[in-house]
C-alpha atoms as a PDB file:
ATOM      1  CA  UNK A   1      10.581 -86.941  33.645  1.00  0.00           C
ATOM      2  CA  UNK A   2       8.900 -85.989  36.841  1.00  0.00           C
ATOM      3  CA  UNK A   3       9.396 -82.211  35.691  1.00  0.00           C
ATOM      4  CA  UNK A   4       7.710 -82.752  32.892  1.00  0.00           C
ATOM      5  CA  UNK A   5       4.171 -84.478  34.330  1.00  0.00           C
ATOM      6  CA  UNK A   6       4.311 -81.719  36.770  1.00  0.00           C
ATOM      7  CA  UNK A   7       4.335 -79.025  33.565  1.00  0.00           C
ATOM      8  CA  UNK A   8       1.298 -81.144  32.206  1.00  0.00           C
ATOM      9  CA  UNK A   9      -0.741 -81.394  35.389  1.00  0.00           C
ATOM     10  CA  UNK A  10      -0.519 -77.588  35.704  1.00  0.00           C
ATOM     11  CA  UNK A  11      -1.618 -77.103  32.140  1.00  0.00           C
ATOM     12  CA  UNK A  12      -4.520 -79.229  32.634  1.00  0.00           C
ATOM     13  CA  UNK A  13      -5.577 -77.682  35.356  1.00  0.00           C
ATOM     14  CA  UNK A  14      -5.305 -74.350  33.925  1.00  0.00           C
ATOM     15  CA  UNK A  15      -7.274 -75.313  30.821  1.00  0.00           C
ATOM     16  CA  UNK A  16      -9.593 -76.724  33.014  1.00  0.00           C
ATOM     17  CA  UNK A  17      -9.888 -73.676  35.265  1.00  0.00           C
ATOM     18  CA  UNK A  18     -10.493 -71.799  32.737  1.00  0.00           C
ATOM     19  CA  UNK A  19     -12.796 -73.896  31.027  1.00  0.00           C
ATOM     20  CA  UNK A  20     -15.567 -73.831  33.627  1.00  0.00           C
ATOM     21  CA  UNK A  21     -14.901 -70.476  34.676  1.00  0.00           C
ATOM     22  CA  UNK A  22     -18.021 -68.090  34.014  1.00  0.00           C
ATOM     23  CA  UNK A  23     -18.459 -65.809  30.949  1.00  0.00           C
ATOM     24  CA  UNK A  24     -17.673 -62.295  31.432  1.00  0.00           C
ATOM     25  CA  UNK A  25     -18.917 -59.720  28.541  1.00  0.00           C
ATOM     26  CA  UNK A  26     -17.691 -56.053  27.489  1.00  0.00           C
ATOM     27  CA  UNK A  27     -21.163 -55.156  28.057  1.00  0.00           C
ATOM     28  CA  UNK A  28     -21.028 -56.269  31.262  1.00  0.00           C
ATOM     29  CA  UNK A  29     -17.435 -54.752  31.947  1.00  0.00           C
ATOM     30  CA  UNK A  30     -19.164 -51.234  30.836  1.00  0.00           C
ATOM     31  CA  UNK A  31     -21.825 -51.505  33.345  1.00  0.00           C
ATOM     32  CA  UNK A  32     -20.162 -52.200  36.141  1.00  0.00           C
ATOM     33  CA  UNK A  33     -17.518 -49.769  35.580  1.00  0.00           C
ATOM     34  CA  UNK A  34     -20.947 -47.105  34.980  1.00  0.00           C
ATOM     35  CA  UNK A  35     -21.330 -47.616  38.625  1.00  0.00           C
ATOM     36  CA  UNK A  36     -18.179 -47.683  40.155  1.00  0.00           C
ATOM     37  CA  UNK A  37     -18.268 -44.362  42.008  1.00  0.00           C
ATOM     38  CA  UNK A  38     -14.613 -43.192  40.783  1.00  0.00           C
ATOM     39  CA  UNK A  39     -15.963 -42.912  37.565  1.00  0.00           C
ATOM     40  CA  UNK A  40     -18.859 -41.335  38.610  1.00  0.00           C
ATOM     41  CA  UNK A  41     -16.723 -38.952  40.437  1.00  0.00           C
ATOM     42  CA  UNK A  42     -14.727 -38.535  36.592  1.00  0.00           C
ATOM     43  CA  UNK A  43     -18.010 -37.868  34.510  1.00  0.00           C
ATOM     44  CA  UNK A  44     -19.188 -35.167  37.168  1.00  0.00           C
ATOM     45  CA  UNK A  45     -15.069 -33.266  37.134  1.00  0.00           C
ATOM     46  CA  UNK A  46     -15.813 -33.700  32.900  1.00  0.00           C
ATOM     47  CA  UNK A  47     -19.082 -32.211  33.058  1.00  0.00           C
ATOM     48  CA  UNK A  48     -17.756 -29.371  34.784  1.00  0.00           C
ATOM     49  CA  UNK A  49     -14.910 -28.646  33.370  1.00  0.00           C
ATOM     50  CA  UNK A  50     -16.854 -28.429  29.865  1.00  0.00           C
ATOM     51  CA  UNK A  51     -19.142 -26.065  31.624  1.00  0.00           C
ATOM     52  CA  UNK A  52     -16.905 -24.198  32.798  1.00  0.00           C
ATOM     53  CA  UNK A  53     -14.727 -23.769  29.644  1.00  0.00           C
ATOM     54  CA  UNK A  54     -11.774 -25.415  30.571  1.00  0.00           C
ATOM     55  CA  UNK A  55     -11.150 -27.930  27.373  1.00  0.00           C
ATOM     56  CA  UNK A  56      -7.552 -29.078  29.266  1.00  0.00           C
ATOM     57  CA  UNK A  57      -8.818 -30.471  31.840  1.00  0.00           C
ATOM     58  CA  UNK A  58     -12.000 -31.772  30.829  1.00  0.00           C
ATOM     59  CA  UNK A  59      -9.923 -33.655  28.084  1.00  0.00           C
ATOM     60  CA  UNK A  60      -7.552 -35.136  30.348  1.00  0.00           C
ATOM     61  CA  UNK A  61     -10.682 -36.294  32.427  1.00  0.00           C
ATOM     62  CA  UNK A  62     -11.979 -38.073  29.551  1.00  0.00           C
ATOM     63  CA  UNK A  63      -9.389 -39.648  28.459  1.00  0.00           C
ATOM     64  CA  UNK A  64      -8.818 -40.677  31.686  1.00  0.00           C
ATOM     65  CA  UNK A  65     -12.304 -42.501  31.887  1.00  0.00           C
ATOM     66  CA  UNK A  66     -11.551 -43.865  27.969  1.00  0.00           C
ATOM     67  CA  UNK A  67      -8.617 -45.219  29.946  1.00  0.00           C
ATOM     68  CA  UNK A  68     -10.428 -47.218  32.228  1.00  0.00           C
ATOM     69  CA  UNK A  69     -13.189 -48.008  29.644  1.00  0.00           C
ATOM     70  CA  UNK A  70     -12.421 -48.237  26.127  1.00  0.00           C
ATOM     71  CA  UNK A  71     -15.610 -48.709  24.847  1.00  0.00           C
ATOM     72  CA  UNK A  72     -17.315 -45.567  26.291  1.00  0.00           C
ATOM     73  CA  UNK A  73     -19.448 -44.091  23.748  1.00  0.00           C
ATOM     74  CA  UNK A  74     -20.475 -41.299  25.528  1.00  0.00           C
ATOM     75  CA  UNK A  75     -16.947 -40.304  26.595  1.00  0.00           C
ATOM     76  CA  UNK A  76     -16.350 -40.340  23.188  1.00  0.00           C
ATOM     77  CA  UNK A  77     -18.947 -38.476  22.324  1.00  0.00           C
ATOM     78  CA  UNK A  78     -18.227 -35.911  24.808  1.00  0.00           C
ATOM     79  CA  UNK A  79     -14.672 -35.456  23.051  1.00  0.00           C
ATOM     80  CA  UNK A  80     -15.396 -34.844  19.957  1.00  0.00           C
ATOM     81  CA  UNK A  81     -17.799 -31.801  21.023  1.00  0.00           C
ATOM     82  CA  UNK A  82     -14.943 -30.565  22.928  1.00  0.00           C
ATOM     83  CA  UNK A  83     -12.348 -31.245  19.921  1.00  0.00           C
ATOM     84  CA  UNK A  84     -15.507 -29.372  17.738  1.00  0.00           C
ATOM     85  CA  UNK A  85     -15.086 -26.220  19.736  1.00  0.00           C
ATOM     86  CA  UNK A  86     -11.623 -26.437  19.760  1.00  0.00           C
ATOM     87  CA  UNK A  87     -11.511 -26.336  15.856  1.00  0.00           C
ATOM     88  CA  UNK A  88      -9.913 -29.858  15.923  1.00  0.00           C
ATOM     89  CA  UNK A  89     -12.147 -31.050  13.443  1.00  0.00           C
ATOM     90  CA  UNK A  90      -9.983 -33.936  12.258  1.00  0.00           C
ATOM     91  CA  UNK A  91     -10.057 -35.328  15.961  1.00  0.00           C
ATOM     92  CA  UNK A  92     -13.018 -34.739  16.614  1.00  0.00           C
ATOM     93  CA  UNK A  93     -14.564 -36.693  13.540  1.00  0.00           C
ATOM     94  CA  UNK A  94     -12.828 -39.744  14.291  1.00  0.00           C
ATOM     95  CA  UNK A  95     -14.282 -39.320  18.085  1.00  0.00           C
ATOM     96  CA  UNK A  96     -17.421 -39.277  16.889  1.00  0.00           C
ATOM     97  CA  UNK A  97     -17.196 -41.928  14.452  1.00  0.00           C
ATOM     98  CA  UNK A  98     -15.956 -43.820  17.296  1.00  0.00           C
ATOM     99  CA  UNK A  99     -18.520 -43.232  19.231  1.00  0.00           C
ATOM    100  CA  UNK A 100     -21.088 -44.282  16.660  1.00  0.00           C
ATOM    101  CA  UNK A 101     -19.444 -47.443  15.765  1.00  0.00           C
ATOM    102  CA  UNK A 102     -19.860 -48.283  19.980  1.00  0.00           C
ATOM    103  CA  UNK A 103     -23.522 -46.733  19.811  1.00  0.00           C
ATOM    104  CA  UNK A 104     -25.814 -46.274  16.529  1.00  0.00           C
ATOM    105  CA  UNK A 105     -26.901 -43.123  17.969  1.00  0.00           C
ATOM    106  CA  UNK A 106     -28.224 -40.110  16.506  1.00  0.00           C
ATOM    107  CA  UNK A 107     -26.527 -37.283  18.180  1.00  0.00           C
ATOM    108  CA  UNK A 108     -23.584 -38.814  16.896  1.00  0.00           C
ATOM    109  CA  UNK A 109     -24.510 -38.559  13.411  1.00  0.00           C
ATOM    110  CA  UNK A 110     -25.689 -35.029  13.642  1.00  0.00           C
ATOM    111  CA  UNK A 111     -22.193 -33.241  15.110  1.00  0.00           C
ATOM    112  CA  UNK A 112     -20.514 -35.524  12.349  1.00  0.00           C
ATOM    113  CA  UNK A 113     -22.725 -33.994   9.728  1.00  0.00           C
ATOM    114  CA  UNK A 114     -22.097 -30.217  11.361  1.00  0.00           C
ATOM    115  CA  UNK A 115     -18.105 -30.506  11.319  1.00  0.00           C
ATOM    116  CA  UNK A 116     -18.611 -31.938   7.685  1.00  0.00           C
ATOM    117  CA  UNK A 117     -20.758 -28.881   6.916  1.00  0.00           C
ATOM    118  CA  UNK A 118     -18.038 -26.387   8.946  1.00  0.00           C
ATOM    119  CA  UNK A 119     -15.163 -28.344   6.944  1.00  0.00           C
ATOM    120  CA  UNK A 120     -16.952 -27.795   3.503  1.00  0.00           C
ATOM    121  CA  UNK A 121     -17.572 -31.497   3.253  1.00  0.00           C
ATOM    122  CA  UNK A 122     -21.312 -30.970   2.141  1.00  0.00           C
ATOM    123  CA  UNK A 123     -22.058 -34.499   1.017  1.00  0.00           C
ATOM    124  CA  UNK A 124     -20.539 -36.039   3.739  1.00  0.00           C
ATOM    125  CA  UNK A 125     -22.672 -34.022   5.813  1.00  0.00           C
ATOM    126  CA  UNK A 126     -25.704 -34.308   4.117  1.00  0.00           C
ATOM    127  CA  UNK A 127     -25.391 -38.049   4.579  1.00  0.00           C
ATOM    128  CA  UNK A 128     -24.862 -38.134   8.264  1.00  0.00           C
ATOM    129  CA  UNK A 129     -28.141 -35.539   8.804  1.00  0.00           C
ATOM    130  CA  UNK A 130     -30.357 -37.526   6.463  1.00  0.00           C
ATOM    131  CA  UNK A 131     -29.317 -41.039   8.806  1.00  0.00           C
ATOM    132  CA  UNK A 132     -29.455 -39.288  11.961  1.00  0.00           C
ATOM    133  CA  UNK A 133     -33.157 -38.077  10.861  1.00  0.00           C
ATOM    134  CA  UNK A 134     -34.191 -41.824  10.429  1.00  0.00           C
ATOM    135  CA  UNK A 135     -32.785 -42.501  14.257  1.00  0.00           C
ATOM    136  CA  UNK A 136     -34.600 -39.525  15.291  1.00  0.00           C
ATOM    137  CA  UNK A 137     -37.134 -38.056  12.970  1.00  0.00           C
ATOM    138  CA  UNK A 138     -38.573 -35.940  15.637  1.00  0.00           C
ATOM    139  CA  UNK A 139     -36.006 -33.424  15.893  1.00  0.00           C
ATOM    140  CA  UNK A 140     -36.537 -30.097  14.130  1.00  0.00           C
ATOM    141  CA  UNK A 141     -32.567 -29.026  14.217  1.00  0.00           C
ATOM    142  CA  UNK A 142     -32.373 -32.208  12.136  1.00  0.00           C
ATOM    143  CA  UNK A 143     -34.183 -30.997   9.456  1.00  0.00           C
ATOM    144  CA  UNK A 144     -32.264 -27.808   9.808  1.00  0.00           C
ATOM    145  CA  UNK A 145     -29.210 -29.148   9.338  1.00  0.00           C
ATOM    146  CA  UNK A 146     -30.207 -31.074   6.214  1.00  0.00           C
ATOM    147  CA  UNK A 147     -30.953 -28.016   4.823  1.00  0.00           C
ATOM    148  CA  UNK A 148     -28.424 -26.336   4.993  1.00  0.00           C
ATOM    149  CA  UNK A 149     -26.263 -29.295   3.685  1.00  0.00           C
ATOM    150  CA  UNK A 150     -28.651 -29.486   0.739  1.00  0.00           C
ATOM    151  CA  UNK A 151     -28.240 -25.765   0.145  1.00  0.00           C
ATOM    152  CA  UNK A 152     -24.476 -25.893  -0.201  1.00  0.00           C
ATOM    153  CA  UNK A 153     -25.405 -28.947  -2.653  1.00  0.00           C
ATOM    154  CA  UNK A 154     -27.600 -26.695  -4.621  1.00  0.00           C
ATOM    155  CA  UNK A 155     -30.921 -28.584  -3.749  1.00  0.00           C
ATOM    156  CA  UNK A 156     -32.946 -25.618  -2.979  1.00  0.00           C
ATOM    157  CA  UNK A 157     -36.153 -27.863  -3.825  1.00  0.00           C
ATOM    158  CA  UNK A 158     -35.273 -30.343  -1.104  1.00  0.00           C
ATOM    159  CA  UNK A 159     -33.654 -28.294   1.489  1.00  0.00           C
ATOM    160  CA  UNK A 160     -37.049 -26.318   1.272  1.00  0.00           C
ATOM    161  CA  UNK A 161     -38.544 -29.262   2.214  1.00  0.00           C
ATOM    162  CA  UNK A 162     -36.452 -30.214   5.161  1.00  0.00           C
ATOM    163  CA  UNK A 163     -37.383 -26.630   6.220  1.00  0.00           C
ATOM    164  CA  UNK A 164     -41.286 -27.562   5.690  1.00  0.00           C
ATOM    165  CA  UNK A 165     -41.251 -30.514   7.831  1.00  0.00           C
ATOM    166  CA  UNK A 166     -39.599 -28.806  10.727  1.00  0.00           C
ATOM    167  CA  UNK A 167     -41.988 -25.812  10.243  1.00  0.00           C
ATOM    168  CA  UNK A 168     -44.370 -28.652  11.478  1.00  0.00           C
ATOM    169  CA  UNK A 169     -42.610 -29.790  14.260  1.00  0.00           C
ATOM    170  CA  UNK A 170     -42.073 -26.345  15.457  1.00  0.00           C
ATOM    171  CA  UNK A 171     -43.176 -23.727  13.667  1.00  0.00           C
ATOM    172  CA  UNK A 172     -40.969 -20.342  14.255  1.00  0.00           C
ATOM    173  CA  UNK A 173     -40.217 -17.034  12.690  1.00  0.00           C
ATOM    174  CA  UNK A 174     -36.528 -18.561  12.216  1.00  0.00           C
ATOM    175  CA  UNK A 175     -37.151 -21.698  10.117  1.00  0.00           C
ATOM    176  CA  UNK A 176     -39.395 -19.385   8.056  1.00  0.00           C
ATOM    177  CA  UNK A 177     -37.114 -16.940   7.125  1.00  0.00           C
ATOM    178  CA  UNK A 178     -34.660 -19.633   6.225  1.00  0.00           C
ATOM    179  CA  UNK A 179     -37.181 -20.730   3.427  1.00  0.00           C
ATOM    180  CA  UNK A 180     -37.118 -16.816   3.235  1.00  0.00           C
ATOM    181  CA  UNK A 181     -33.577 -16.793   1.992  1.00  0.00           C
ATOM    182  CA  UNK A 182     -33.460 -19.819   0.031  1.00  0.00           C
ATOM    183  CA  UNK A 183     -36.868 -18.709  -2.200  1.00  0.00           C
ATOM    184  CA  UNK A 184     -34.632 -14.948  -2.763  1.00  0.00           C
ATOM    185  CA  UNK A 185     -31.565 -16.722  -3.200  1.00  0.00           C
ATOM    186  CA  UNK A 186     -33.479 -18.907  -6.256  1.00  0.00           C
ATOM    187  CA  UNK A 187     -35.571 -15.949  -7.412  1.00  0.00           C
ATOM    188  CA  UNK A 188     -38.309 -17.266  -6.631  1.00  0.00           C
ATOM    189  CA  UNK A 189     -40.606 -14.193  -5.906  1.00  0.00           C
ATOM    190  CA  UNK A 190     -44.178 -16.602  -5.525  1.00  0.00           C
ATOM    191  CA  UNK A 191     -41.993 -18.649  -2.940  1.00  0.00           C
ATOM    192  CA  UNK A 192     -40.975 -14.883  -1.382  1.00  0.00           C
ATOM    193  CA  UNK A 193     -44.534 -13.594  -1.039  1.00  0.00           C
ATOM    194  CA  UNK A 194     -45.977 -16.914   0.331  1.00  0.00           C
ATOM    195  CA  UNK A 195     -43.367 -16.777   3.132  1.00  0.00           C
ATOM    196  CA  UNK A 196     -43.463 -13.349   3.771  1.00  0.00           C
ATOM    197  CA  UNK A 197     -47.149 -13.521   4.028  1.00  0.00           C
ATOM    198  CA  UNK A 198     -46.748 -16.697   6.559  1.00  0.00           C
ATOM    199  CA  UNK A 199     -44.381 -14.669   9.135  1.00  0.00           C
ATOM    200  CA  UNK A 200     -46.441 -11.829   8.959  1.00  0.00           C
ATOM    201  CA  UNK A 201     -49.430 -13.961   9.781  1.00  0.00           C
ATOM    202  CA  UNK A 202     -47.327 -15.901  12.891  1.00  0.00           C
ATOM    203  CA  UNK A 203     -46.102 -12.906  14.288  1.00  0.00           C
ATOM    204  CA  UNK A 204     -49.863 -11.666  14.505  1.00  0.00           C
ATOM    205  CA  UNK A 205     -50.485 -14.943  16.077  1.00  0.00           C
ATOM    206  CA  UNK A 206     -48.010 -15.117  18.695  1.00  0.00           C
ATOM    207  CA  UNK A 207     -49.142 -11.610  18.791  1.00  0.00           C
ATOM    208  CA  UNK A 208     -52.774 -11.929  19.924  1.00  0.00           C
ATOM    209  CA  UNK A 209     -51.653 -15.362  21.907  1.00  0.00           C
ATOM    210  CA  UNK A 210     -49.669 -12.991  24.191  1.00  0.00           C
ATOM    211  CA  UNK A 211     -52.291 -10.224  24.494  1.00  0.00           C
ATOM    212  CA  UNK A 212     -54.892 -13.111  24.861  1.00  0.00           C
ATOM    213  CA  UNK A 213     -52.457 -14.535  28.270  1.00  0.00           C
ATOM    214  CA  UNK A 214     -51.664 -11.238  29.237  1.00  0.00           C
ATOM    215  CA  UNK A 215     -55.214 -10.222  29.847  1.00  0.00           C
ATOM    216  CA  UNK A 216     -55.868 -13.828  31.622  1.00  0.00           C
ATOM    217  CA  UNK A 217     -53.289 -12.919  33.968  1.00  0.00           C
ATOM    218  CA  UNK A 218     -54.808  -9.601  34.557  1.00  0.00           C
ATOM    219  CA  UNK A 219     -57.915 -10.918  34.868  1.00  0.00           C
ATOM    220  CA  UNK A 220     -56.589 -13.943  37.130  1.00  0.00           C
ATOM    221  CA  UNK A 221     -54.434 -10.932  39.017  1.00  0.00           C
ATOM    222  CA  UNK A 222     -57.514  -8.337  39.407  1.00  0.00           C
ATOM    223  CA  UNK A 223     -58.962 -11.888  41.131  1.00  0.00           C
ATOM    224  CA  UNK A 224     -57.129 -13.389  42.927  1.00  0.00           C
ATOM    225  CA  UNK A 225     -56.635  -9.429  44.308  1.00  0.00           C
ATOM    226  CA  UNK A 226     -60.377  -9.593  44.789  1.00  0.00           C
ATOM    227  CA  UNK A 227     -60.282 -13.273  46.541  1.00  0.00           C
ATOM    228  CA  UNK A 228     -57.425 -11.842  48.685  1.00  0.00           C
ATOM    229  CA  UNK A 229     -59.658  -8.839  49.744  1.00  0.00           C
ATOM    230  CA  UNK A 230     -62.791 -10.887  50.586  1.00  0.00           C
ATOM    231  CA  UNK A 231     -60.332 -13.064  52.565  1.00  0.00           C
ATOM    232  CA  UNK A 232     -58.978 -10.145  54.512  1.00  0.00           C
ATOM    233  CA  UNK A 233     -62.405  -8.645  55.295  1.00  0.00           C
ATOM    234  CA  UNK A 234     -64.107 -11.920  56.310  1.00  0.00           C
ATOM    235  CA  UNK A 235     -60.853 -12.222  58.735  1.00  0.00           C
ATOM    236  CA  UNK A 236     -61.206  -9.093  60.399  1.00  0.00           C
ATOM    237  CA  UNK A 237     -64.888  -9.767  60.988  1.00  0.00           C
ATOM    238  CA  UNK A 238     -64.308 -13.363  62.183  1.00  0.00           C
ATOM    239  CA  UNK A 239     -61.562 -11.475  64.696  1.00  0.00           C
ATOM    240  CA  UNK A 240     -63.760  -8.625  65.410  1.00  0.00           C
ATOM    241  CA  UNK A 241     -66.673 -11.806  66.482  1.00  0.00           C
ATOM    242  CA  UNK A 242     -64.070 -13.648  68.900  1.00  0.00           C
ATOM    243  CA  UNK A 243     -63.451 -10.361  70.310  1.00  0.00           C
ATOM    244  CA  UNK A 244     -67.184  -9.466  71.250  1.00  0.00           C
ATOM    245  CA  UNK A 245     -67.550 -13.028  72.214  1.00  0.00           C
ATOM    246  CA  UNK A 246     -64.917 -13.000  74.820  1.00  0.00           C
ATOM    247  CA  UNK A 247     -66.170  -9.618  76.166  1.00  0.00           C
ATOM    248  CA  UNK A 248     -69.472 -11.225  76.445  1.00  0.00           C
ATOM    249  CA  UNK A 249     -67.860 -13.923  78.213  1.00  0.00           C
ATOM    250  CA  UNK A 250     -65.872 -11.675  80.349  1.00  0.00           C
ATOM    251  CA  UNK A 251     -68.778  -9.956  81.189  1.00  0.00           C
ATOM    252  CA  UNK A 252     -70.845 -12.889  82.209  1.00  0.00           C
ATOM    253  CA  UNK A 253     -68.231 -13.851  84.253  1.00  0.00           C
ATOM    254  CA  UNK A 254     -67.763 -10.474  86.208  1.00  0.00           C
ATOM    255  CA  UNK A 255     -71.897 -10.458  86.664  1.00  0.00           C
ATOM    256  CA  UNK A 256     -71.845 -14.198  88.272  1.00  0.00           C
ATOM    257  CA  UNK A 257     -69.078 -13.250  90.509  1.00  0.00           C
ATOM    258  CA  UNK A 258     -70.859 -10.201  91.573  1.00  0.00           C
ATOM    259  CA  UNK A 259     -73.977 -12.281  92.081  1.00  0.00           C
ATOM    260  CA  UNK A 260     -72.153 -14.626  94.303  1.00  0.00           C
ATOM    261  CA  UNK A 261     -70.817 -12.147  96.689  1.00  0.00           C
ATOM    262  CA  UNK A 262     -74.339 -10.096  96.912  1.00  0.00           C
ATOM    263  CA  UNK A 263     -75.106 -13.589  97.825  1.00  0.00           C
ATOM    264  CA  UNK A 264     -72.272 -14.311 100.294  1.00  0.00           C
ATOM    265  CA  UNK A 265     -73.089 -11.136 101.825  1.00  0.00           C
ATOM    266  CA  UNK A 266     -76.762 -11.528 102.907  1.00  0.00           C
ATOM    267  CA  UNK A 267     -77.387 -12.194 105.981  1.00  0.00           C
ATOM    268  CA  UNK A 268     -79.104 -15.591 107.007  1.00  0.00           C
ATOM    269  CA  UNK A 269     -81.756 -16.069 109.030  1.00  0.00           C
ATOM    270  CA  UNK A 270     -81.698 -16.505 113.148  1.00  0.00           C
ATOM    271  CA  UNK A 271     -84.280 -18.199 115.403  1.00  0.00           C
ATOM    272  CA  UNK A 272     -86.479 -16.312 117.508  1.00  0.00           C
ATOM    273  CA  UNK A 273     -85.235 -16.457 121.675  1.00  0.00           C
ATOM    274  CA  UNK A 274     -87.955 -18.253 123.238  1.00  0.00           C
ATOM    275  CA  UNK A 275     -88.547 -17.727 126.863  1.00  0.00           C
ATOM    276  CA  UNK A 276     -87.676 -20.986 129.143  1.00  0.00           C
ATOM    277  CA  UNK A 277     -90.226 -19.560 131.736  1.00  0.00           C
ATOM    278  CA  UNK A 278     -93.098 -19.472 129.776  1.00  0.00           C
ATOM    279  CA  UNK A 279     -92.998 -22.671 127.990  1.00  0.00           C
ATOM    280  CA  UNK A 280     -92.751 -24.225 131.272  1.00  0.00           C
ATOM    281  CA  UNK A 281     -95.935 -22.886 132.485  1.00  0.00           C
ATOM    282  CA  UNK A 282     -97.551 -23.689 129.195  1.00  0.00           C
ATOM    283  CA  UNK A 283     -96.324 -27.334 129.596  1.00  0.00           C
ATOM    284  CA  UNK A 284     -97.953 -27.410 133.249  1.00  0.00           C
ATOM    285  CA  UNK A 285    -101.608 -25.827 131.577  1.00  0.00           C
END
């Protein structure tokens, strides 16, 4: 009987230990664990070892941090890029999808869509470009991507206009002569001209932009070669000034001390020797 109130008292007071004891969040778990400076030490050995090309170890690094926190996006994240260059597309899908399941991120969308588009999976891919362009809209290798993924789906029409709306973002030589090949590759010989026409008239852009800085430099070069000239003269004259002024002073200096001993020299002036006798007889007159 006794063993028995004891079990219940220690139940209660576990319930009720555990009742008033504080919240404690995932969120919270992943934040503190973003500090702790083991696992700073683990993201830095990762990020080298992916630098460095070395996919063993920079897997078992990650996995090591996964170990320690589950719900690491990034880590994630980081292993399905390495899986991607590995060719382990399979694992490196479900990374990914991981990681955008933890965080609604676009990057994560985007190397989805591109081992989708390596695997052959076009509308797969085309899906995970078109939502990782509403996360991040701002991205020209976005639109890219989408193109290409609409290509393979034969939407010429639309993948041109992926291509148009990067154009905008950043307009290069390269996005154009994508268009390039997609207006050939649909016969399209208006398309062909127009685009020809437009890299023609970019590369004479970026053309007279770089004659345009190269002569500013000159110019700022023949300059600042000028400024450094004037410097160099006015220098020499301001040394060539502090040299006559200390002669000067030199000089000065040698004439007052030859001044002073002409003057130390001279000889000063004596009395005149009167004679006792006679000033005694003109004091008795």
């Amino acid at each position: 009987m006794l063993a028995a109130i004891l079990i219940l008292l220690l139940t209660l007071f576990i319930i009720f230990y555990i009742s008033i004891k504080e919240p404690h969040s995932d969120e919270e778990d992943s934040e503190d664990l973003s500090k702790n400076p083991q696992m700073k030490k683990l993201w830095s050995l990762a990020q080298t070892a992916m630098r460095e090309r070395k996919p063993l170890k920079a897997e078992k690094v990650l996995l090591t941090i996964l170990k320690f926190d589950e719900k690491n996006a990034a880590a994630y994240n980081r292993l399905g890029i390495l899986y991607a260059r590995e060719k382990h597309f399979k694992e490196a899908i479900e990374c990914f999808e991981i990681a955008q399941s933890l965080d609604n991120n676009a990057s994560s969308l985007h190397n989805v869509g591109l081992i989708y588009l390596e695997t052959g999976k076009y509308e797969k891919a085309e899906m995970a470009f078109a939502q990782a362009i509403e996360l991040e809209g701002d991205q020209p290798g976005r639109y890219i991507a989408h193109a290409k993924a609409l290509e393979k789906l034969g939407q010429r029409n639309k993948a041109i206009e992926q291509l148009e709306t990067a154009y905008s973002l950043n307009p290069t030589t390269v996005i154009l002569r994508h268009m390039l090949e997609l207006y050939e590759n649909n016969n399209d010989e208006e398309g062909v001209a127009n685009t020809k026409r437009r890299i023609e008239e970019l590369q004479a852009a970026r053309a007279a932009k770089a004659e345009k800085e190269k002569k500013a430099a000159s110019s700022s070069g023949q300059a600042k070669r000028e400024a450094r000239r004037t410097a160099k003269v006015a220098a020499k004259t301001a040394r060539q000034d502090a040299r006559a002024q200390k002669a000067a002073q030199r000089a000065a200096a040698k004439t007052a001390r030859q001044d002073a001993k002409k003057v130390a020299k001279k000889p000063t002036a004596t009395k005149p020797k009167t004679n006792s006798k006679l000033d005694k007889k003109k004091k008795i007159i």
